[in-house]
Protein backbone atom coordinates (compact mmCIF):
# COMPACT_ATOMS: atom_id res chain seq x y z
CA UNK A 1 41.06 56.38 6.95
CA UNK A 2 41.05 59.34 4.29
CA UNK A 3 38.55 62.02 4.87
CA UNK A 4 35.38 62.01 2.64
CA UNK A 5 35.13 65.40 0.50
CA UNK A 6 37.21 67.28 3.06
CA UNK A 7 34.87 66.32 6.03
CA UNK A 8 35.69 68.06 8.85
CA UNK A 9 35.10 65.09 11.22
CA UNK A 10 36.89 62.77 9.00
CA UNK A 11 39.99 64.84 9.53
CA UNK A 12 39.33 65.27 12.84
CA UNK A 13 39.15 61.27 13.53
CA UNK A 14 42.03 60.90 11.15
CA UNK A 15 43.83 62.95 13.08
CA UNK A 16 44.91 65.20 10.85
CA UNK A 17 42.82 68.17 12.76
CA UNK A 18 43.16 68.37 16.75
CA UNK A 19 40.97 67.79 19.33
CA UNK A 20 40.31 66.18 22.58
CA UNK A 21 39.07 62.91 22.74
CA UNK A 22 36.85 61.88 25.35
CA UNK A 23 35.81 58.85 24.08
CA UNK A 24 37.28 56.57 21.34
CA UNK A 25 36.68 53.45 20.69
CA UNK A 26 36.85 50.65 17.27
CA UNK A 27 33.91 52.49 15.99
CA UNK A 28 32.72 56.01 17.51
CA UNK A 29 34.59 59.12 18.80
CA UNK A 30 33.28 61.78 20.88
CA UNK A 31 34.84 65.21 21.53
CA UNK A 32 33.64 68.93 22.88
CA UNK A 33 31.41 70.84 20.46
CA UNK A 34 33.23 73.85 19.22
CA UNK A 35 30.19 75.84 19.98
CA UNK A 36 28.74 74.57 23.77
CA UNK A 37 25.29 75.07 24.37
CA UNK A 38 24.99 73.44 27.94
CA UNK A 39 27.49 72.74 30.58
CA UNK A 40 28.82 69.67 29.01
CA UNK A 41 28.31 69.32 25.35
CA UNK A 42 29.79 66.38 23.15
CA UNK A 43 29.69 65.45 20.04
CA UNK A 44 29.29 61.63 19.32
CA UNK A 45 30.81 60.74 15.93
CA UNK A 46 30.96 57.07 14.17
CA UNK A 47 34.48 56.98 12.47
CA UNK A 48 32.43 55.45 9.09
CA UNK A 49 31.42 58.42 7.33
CA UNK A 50 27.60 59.10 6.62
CA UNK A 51 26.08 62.04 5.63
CA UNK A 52 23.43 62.49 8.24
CA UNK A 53 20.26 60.75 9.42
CA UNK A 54 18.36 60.36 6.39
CA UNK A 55 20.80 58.42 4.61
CA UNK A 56 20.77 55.69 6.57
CA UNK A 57 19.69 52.13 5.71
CA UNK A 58 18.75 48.77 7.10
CA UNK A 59 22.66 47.75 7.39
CA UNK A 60 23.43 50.64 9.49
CA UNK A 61 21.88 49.47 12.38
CA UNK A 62 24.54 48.21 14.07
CA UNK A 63 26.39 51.55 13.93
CA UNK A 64 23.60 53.37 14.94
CA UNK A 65 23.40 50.76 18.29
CA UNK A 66 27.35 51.19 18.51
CA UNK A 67 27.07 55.29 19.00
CA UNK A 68 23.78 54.51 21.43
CA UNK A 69 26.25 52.30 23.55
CA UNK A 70 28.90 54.97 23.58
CA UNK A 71 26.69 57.55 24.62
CA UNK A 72 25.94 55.60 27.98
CA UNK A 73 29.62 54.75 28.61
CA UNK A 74 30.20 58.89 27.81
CA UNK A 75 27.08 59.64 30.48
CA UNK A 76 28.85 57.46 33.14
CA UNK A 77 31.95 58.59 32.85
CA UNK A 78 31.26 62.31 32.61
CA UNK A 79 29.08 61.64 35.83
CA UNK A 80 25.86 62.71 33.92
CA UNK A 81 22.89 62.61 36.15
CA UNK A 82 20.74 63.48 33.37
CA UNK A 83 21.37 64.28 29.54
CA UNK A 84 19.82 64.92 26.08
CA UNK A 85 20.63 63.08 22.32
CA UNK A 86 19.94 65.38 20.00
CA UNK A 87 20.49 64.33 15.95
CA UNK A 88 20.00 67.57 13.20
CA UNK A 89 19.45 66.23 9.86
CA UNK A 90 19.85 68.38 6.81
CA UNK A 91 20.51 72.18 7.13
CA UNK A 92 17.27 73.43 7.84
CA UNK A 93 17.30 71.25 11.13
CA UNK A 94 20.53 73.02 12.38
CA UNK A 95 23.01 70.20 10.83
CA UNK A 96 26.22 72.33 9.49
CA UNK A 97 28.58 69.14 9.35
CA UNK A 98 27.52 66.32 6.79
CA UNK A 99 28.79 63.69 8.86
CA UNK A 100 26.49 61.95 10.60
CA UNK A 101 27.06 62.82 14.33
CA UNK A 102 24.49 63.42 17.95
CA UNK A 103 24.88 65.85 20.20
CA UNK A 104 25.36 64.76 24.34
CA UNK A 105 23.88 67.78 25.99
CA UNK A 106 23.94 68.21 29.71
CA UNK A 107 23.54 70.85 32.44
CA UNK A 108 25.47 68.67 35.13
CA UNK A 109 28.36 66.69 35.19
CA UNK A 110 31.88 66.81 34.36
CA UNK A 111 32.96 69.56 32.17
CA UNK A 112 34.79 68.26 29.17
């Protein structure tokens, strides 16, 4: 896969930039957030590159399903009693990376 426009999380599941995998599969990817604002913080990241949220259409369903799905299979294995999904679209939401991506927030749990 070659990273659209320099996206930081296409080089990041192209492996081009480093970082620890906690969850990989066909489709998603999910590693630490640079910037942790709870105990255990992930990002969730589809390996298909979309811009955010609002972009999406009708046949992006099933990728949208596919990163729900990974988010339970992160929860269980970081032992997550309870967590949040949080999705920031467009800058004035909080979204800095324009690669469509949620955020697995928890105050318990395994530390990634």
């Amino acid at each position: 896969m070659s990273p659209k426009n320099d996206c930081i999380f296409c080089k990041i599941i192209a492996k081009e930039i480093p970082a620890k995998f906690v969850y990989e599969d066909e489709d998603v990817v999910s590693f630490p957030d640079i910037n942790p604002k709870a105990r255990v913080h992930l990002l969730v990241v589809p390996k298909a590159h979309k811009e955010g949220l609002a972009v999406l259409e009708k046949e992006d369903s099933l990728m949208v399903g596919k990163l729900m799905v990974a988010v339970k299979k992160i929860a269980k294995k970081m032992n997550l009693d309870s967590f949040r999904v949080i999705i920031n679209s467009g800058p004035g939401a909080g979204q800095t990376v324009f690669h469509l991506h949620l955020h697995l927030v928890s105050p318990d749990g395994t530390i990634a």
